[in-house]
C-alpha atoms as a PDB file:
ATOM      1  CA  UNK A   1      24.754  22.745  26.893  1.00  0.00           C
ATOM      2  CA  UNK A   2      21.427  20.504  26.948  1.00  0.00           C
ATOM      3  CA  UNK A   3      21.641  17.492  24.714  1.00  0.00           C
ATOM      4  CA  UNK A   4      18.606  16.773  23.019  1.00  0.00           C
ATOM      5  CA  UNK A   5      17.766  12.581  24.004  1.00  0.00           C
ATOM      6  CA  UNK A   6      19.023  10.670  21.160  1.00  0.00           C
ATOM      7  CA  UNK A   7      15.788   9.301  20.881  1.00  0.00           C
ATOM      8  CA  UNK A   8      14.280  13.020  20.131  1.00  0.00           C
ATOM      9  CA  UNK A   9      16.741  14.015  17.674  1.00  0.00           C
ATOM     10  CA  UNK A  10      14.902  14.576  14.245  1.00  0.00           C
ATOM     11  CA  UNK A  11      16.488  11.274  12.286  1.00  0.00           C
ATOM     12  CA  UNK A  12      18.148  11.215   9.337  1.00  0.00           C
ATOM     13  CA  UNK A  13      15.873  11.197   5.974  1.00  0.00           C
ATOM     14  CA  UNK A  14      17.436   7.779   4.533  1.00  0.00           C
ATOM     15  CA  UNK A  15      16.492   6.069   8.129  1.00  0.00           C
ATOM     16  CA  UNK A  16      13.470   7.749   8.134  1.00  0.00           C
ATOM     17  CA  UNK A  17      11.647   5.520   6.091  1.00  0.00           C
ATOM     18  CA  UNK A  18      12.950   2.112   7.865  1.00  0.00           C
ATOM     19  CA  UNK A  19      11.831   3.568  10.962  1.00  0.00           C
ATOM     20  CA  UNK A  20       8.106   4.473  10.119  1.00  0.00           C
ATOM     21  CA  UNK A  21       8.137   0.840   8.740  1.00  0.00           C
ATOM     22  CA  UNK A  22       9.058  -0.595  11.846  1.00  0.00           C
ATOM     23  CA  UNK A  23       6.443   1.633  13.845  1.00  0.00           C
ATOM     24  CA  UNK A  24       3.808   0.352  11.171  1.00  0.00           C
ATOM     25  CA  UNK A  25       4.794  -3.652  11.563  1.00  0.00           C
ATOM     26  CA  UNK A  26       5.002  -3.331  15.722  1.00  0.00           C
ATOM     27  CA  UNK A  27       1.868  -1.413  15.433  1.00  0.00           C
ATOM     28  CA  UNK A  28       0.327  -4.457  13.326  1.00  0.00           C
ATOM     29  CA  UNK A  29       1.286  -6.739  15.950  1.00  0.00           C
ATOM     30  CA  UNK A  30       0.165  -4.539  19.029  1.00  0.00           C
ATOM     31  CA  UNK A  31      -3.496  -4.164  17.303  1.00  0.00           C
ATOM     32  CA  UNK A  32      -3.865  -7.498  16.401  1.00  0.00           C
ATOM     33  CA  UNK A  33      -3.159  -8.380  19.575  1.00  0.00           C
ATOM     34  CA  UNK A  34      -4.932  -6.108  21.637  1.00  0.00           C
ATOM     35  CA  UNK A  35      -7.000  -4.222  19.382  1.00  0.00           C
ATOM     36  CA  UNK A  36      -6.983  -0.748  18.106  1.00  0.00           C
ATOM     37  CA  UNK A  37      -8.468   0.800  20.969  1.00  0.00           C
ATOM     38  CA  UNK A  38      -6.495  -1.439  23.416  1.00  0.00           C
ATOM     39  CA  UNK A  39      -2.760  -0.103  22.250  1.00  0.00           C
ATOM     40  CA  UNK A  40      -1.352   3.389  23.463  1.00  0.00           C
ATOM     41  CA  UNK A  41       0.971   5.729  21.757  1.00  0.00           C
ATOM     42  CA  UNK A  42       2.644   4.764  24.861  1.00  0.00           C
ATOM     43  CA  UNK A  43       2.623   1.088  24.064  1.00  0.00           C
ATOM     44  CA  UNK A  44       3.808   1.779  20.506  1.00  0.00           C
ATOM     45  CA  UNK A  45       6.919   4.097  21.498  1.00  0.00           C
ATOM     46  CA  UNK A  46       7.998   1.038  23.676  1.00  0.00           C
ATOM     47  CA  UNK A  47       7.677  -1.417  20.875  1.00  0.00           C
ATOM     48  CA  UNK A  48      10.401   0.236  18.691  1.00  0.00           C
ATOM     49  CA  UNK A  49      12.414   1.061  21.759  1.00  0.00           C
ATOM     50  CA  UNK A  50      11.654   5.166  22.143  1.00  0.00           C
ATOM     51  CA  UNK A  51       9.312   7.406  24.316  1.00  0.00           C
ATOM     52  CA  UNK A  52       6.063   7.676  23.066  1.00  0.00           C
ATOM     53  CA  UNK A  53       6.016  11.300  22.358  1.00  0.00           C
ATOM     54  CA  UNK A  54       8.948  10.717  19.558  1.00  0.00           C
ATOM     55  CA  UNK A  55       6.477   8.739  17.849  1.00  0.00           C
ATOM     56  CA  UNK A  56       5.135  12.328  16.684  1.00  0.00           C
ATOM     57  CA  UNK A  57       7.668  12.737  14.086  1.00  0.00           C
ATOM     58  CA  UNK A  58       6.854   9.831  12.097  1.00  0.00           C
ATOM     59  CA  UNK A  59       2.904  10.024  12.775  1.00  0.00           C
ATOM     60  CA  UNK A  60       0.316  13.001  13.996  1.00  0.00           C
ATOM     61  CA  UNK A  61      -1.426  10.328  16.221  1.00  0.00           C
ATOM     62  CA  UNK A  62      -2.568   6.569  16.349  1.00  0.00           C
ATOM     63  CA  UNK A  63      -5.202   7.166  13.658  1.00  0.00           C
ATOM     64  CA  UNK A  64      -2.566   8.212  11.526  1.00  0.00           C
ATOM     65  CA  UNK A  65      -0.268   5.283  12.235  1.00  0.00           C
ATOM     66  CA  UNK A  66      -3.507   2.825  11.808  1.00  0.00           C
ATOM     67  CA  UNK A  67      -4.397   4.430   8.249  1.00  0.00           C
ATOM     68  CA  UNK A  68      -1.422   4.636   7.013  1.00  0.00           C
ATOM     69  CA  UNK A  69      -0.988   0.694   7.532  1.00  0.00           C
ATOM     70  CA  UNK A  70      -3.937  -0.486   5.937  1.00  0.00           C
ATOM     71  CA  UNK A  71      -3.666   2.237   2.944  1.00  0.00           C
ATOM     72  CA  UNK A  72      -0.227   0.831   2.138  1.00  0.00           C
ATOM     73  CA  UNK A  73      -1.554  -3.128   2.829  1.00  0.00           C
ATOM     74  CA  UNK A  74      -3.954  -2.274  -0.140  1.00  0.00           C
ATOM     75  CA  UNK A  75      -1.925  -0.349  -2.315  1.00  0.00           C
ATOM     76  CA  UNK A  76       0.877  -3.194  -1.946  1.00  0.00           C
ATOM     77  CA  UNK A  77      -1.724  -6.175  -3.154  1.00  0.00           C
ATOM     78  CA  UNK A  78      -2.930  -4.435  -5.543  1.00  0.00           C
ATOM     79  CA  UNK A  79       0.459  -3.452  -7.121  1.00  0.00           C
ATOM     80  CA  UNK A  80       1.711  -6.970  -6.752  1.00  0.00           C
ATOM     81  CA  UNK A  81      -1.087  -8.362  -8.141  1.00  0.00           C
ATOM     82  CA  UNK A  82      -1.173  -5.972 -10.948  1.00  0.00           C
ATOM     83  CA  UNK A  83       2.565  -6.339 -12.010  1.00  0.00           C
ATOM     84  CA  UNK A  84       2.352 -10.356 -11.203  1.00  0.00           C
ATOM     85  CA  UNK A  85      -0.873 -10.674 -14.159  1.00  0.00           C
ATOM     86  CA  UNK A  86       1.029  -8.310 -16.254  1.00  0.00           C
ATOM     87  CA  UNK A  87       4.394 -11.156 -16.168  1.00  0.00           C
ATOM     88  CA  UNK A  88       2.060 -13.821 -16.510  1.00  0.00           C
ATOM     89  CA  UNK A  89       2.094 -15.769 -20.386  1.00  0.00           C
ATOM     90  CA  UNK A  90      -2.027 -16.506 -19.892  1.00  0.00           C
ATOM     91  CA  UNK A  91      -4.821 -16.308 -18.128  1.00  0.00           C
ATOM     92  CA  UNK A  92      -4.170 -19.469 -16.082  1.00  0.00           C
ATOM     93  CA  UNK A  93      -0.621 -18.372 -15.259  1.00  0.00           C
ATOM     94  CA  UNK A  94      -1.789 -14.953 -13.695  1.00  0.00           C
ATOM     95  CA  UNK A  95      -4.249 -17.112 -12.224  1.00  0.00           C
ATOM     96  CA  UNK A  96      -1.867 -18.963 -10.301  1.00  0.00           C
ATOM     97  CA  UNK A  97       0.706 -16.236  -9.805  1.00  0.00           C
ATOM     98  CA  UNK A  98      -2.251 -14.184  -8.311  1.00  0.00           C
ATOM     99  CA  UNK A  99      -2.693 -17.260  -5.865  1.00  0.00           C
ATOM    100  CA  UNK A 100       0.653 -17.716  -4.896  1.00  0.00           C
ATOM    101  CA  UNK A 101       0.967 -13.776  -4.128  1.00  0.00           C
ATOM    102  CA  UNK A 102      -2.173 -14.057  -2.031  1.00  0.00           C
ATOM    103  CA  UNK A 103      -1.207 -16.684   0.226  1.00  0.00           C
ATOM    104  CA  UNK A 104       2.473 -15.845   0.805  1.00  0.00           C
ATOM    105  CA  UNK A 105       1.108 -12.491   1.863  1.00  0.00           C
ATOM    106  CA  UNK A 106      -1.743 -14.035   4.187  1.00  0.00           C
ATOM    107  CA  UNK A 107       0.748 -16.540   5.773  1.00  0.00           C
ATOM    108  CA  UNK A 108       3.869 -13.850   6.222  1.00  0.00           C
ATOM    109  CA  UNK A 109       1.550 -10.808   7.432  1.00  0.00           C
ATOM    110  CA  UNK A 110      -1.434 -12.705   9.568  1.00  0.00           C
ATOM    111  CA  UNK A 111      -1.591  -9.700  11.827  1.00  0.00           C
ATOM    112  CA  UNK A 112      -2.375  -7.388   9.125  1.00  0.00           C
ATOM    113  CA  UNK A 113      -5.158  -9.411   8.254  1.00  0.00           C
ATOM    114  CA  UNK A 114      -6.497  -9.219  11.538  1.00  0.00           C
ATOM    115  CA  UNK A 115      -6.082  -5.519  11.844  1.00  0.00           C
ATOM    116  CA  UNK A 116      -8.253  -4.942   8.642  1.00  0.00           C
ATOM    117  CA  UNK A 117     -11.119  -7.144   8.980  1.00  0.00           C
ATOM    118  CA  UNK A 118     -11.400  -5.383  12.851  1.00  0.00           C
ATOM    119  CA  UNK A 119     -10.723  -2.027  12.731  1.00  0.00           C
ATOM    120  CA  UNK A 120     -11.263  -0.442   9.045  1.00  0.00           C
ATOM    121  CA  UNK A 121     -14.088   1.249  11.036  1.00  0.00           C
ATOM    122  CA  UNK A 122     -11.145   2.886  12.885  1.00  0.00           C
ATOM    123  CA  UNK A 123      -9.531   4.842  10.104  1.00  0.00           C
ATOM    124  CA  UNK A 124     -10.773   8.463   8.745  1.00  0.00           C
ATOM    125  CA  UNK A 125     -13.610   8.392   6.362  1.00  0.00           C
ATOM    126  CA  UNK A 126     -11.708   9.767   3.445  1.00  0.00           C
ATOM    127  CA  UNK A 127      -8.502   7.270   3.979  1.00  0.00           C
ATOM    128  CA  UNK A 128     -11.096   4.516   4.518  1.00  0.00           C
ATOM    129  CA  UNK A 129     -12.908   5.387   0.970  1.00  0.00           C
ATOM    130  CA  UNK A 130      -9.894   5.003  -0.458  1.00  0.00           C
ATOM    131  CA  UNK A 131      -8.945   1.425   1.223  1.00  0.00           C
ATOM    132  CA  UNK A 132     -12.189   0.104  -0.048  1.00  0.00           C
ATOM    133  CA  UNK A 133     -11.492   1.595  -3.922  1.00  0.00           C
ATOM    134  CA  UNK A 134      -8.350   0.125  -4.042  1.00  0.00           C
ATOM    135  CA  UNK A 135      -9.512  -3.456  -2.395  1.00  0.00           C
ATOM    136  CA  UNK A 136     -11.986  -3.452  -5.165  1.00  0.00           C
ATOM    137  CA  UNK A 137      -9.076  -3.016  -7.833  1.00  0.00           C
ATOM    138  CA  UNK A 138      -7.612  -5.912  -6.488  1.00  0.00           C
ATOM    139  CA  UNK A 139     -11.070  -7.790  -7.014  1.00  0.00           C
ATOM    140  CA  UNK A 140     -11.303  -6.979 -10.116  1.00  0.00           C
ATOM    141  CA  UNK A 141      -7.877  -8.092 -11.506  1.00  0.00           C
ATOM    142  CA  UNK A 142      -8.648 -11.716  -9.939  1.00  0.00           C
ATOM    143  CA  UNK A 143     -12.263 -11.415 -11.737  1.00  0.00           C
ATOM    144  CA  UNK A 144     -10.640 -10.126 -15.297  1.00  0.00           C
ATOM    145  CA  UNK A 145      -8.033 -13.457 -15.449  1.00  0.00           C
ATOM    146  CA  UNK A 146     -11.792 -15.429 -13.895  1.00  0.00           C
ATOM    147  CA  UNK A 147     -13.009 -13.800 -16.963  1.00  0.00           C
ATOM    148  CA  UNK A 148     -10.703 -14.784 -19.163  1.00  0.00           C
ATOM    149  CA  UNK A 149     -10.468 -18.275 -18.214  1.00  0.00           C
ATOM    150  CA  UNK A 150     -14.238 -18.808 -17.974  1.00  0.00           C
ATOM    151  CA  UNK A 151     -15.564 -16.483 -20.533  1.00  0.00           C
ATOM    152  CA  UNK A 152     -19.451 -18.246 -20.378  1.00  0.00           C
ATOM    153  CA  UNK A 153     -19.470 -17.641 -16.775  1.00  0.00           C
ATOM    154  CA  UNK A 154     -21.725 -14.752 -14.635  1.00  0.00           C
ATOM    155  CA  UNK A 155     -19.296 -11.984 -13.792  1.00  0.00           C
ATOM    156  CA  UNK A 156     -21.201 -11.721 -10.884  1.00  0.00           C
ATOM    157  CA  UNK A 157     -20.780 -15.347 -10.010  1.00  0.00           C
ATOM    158  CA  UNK A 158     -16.960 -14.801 -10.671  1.00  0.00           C
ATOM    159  CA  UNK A 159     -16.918 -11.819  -8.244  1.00  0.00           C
ATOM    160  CA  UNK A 160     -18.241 -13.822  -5.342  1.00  0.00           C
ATOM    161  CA  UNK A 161     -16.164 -16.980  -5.990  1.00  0.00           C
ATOM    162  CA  UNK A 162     -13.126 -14.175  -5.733  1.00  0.00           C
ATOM    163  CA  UNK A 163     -14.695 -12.975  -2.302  1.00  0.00           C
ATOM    164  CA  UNK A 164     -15.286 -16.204  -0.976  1.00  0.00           C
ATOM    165  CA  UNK A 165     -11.384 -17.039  -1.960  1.00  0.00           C
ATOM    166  CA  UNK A 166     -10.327 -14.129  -0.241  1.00  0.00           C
ATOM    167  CA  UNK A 167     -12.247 -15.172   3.001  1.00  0.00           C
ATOM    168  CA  UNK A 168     -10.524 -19.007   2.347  1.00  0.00           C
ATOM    169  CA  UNK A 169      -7.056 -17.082   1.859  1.00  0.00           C
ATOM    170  CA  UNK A 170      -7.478 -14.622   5.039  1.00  0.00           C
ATOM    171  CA  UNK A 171      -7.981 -17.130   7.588  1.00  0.00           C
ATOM    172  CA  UNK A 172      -4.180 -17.668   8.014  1.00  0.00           C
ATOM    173  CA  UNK A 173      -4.985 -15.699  11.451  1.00  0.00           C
ATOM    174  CA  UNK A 174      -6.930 -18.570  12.850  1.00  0.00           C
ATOM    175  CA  UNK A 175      -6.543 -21.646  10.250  1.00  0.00           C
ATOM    176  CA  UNK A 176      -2.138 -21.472   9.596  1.00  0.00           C
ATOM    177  CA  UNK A 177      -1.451 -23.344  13.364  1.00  0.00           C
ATOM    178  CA  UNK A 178      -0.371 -26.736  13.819  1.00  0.00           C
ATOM    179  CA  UNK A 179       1.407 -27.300  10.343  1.00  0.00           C
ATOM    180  CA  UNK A 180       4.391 -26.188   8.710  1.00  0.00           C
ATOM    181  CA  UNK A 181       4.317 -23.542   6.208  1.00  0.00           C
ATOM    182  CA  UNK A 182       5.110 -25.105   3.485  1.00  0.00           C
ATOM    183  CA  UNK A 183       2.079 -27.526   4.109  1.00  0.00           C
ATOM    184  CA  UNK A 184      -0.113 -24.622   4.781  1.00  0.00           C
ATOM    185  CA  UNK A 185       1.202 -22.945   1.480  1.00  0.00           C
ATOM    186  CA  UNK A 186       0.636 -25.638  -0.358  1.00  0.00           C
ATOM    187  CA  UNK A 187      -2.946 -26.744   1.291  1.00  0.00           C
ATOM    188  CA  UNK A 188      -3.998 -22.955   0.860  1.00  0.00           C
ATOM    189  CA  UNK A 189      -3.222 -23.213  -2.281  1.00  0.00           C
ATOM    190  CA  UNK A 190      -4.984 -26.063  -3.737  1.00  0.00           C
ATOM    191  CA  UNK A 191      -8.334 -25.253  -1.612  1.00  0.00           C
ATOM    192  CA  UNK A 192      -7.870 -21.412  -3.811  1.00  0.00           C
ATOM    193  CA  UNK A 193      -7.872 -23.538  -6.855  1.00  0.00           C
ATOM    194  CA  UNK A 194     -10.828 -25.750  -6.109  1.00  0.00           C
ATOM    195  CA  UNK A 195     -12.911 -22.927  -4.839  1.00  0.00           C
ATOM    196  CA  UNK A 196     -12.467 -20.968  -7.916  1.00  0.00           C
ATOM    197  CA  UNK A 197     -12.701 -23.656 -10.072  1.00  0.00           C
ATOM    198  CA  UNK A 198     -16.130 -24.525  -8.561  1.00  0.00           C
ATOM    199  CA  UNK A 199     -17.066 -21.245  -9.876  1.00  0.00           C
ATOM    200  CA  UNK A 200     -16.596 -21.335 -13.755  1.00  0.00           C
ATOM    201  CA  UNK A 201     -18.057 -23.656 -16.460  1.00  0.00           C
ATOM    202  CA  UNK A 202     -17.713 -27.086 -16.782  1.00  0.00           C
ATOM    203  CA  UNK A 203     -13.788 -27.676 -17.997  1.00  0.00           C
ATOM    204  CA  UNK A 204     -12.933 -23.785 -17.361  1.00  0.00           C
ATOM    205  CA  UNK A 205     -11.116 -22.543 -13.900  1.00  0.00           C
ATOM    206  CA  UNK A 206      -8.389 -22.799 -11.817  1.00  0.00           C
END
């Protein structure tokens, strides 16, 4: 009787979960690395130790696997940052719970950061739209506790001293080498509070 390579066997529905996580996070790596266009399904199957074609039970194609990381990347900050305000006593605690989610995510997932600021292009239109509405959620909660904080300042100032953060936060790709990361957590983390502070009134901010 032909037996079906373990690697092809349809896997069971508790693993299969774990296992399109680990195609997502080797995929990250991969595409940082050698950019979206550079990786195979090929490549991927080899990552996570199976044939490439046994990818196709966790994802249609590469598109599919590329979308479906940066869709959960945004849903992930924004429901962290969401529930993290929500626990917070003030304004200046969300404030600096919203910071310390930030940069443990931009110094434990560098590769992700990569993979969005080069290939969002890469991912279907519709999947893309909805990347961008929920990145712009995320804005917005970081602008409300601004807001709140700084309630004489331009909104619109507020929303491109949040921007400007984000670009500070997101350079763990290039910036986080040569220190430890507790220095970099910390050093991240006091340049987030000056930047922002810069932004409100006199005596307001971060």
């Amino acid at each position: 009787m032909h037996q079906i390579p373990a690697e092809e066997r349809p896997a069971p529905r508790r693993r299969t979960s774990a296992r399109r996580q680990e195609i997502l996070d080797a995929a990250a790596e991969l595409f940082a690395a050698r950019g979206y266009h550079g990786v195979s399904i090929e490549d991927l199957g080899r990552a996570v130790g199976v044939s490439g074609p046994a990818l196709y039970r966790h994802f249609r194609n590469k598109e599919a696997v590329l979308g479906e990381m940066l869709l959960a990347v945004s849903e992930r900050l924004l429901a962290e940052g969401g529930a993290r305000v929500a626990e917070a006593v003030d304004a200046r605690a969300a404030l600096d719970a919203l910071i310390a989610w930030h940069v443990d995510f931009a110094l434990g997932r560098p590769a992700l950061i990569t993979v969005h600021d080069r290939e969002l292009d890469n991912v279907p239109e519709e999947q893309r739209r909805t990347v961008r509405r929920l990145q712009r959620r995320y804005v917005e909660e970081w602008v409300t506790v601004l807001a709140r904080l700084s309630p004489g300042t331009d909104r619109g100032r507020l929303l491109a001293a949040t921007h400007a953060t984000f670009g500070l936060l997101n350079s763990t790709p290039h910036s986080a080498t040569g220190v430890d990361l507790p220095t970099m957590r910390s050093l991240l983390s006091a340049m987030a509070h000056a930047a922002l502070a810069a932004a409100c009134g006199p005596g307001d901010g971060g």
